[in-house]
N, C-alpha and C. Protein backbone atom coordinates (compact mmCIF):
# COMPACT_ATOMS: atom_id res chain seq x y z
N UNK A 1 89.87 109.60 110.81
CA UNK A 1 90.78 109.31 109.73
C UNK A 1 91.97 110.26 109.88
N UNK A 2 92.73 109.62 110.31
CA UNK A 2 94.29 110.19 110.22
C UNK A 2 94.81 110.86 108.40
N UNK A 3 95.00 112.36 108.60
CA UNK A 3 95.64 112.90 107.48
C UNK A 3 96.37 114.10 107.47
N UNK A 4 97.34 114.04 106.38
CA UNK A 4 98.95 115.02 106.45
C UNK A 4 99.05 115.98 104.99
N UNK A 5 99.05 116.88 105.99
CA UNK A 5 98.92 118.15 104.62
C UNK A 5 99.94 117.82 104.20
N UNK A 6 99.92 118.32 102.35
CA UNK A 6 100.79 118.25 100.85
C UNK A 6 100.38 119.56 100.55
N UNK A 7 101.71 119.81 99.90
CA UNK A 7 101.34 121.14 98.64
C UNK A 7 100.42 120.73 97.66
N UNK A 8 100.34 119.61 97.23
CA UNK A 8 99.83 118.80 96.28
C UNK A 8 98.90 119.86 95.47
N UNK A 9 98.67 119.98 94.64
CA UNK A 9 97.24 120.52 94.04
C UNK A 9 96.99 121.77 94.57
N UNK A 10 97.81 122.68 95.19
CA UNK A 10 97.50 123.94 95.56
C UNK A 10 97.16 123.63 97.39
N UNK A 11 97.49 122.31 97.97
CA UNK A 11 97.23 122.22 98.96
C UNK A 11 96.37 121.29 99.25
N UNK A 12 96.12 119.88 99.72
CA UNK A 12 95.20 119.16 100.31
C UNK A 12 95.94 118.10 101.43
N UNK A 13 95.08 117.66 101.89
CA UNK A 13 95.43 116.42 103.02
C UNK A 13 95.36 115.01 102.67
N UNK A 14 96.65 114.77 102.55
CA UNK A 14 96.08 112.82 101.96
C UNK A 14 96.17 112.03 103.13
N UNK A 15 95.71 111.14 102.89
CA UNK A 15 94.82 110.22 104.04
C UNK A 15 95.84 109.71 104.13
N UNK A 16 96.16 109.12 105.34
CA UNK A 16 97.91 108.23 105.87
C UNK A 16 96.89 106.90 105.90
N UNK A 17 97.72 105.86 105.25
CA UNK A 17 96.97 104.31 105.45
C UNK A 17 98.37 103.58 105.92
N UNK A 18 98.26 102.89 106.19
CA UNK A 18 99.57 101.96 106.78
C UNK A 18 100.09 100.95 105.51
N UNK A 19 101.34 102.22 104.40
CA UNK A 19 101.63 101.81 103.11
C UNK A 19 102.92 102.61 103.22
N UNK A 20 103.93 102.23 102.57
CA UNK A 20 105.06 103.03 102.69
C UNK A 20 105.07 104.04 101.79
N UNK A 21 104.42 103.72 100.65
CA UNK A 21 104.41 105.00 99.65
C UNK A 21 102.64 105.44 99.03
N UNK A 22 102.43 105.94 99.04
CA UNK A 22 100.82 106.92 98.32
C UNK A 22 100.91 105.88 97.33
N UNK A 23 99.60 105.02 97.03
CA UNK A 23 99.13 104.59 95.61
C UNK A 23 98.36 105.49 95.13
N UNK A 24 97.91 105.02 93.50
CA UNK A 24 97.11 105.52 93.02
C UNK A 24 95.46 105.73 93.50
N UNK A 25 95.27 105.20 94.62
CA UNK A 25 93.67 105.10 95.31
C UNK A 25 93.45 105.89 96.37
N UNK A 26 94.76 106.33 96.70
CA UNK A 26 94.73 107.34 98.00
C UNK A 26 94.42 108.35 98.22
N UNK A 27 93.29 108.68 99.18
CA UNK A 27 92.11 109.53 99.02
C UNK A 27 93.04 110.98 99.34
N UNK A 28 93.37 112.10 98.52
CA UNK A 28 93.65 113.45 98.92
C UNK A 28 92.48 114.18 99.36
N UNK A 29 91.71 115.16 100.52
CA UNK A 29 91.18 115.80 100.82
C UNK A 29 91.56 117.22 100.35
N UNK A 30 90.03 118.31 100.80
CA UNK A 30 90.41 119.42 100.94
C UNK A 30 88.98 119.82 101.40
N UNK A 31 88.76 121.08 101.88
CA UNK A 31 87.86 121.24 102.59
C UNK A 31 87.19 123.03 102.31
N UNK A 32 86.52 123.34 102.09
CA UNK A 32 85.76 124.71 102.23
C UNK A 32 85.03 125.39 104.03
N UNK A 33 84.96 126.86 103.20
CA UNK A 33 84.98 126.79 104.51
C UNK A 33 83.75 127.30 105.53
N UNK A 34 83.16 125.76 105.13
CA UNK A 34 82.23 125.82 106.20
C UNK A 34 82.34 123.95 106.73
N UNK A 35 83.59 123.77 106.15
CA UNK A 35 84.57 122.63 106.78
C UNK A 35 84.52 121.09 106.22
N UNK A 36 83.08 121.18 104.79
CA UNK A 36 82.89 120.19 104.51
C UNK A 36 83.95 119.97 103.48
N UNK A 37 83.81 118.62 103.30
CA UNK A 37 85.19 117.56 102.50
C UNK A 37 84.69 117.15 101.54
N UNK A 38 85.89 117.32 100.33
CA UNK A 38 85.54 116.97 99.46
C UNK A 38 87.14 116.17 98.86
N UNK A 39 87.43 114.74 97.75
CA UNK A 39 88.36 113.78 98.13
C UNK A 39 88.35 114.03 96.31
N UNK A 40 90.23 113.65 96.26
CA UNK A 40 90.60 113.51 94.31
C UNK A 40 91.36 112.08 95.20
N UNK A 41 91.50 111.54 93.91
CA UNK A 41 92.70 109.67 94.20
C UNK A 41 93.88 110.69 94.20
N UNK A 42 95.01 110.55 94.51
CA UNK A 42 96.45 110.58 94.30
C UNK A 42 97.06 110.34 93.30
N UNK A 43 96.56 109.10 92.57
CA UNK A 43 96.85 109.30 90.88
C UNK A 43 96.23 110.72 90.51
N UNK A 44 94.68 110.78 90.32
CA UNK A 44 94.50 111.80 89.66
C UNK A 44 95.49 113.25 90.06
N UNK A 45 95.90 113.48 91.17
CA UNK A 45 96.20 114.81 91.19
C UNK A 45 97.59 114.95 90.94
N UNK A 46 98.30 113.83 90.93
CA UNK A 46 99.88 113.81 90.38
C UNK A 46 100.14 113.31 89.20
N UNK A 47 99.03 113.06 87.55
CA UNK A 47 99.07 112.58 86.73
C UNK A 47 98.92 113.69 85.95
N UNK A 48 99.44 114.82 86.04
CA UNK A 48 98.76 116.01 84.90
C UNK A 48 97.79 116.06 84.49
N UNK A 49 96.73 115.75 85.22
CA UNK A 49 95.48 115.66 84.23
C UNK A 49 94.84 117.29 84.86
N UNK A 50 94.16 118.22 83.81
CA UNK A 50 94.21 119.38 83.98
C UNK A 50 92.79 119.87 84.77
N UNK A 51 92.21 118.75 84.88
CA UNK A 51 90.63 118.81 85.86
C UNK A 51 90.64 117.53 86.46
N UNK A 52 91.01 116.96 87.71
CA UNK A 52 90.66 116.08 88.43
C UNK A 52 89.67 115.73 88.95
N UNK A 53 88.92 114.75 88.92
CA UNK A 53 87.60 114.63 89.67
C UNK A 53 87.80 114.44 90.78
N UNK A 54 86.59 115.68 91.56
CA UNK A 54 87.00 115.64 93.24
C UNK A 54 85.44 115.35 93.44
N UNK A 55 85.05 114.57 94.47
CA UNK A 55 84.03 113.60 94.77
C UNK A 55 83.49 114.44 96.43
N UNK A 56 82.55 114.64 96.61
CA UNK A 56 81.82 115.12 97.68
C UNK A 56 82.11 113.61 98.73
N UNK A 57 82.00 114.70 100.61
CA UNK A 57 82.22 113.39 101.29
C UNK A 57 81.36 114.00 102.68
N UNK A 58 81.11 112.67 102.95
CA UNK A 58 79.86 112.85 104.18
C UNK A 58 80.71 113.59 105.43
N UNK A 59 81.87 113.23 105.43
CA UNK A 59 82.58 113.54 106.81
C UNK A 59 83.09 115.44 106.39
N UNK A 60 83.13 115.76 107.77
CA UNK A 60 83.22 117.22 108.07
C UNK A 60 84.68 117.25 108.62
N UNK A 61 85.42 118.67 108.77
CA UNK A 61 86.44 118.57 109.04
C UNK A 61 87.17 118.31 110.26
N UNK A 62 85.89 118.54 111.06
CA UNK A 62 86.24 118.01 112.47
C UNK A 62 86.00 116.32 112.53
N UNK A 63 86.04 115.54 111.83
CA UNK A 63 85.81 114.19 111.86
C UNK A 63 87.20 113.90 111.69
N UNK A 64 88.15 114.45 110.92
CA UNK A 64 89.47 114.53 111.21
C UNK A 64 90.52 114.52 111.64
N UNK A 65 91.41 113.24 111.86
CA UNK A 65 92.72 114.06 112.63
C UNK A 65 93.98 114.53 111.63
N UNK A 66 94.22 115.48 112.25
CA UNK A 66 95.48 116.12 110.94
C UNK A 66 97.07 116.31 111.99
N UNK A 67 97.31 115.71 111.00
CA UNK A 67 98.89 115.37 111.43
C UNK A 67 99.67 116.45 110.87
């Protein structure tokens, strides 16, 4: 999965899909560091909302490509 770091949220990686602009479904990453991933939508993290739900993810950070 192709993805491009943002300041976004103190820093995460949103997933590039073949769209000209980020919808509201577009998975932002971020990762700890023992490299596992964890994903907020793009609505949630650019809607002011003051706790976003960030969702656990099977893929590791080396499953990654970062642009």
């Amino acid at each position: 999965m192709l993805v491009k770091f943002s300041t976004l949220a103190g820093g995460v990686f949103i997933e590039q899909r073949d769209e000209a602009e980020y919808k509201a479904d577009t998975r932002c990453f971020r990762f700890d560091a023992e490299g596992n991933a964890e994903w907020a939508s793009y609505g949630d993290l650019t809607s002011n909302n003051p706790a976003p739900r960030w969702y656990g993810h099977v893929n590791k950070a080396k499953d990654f490509t970062f642009a």
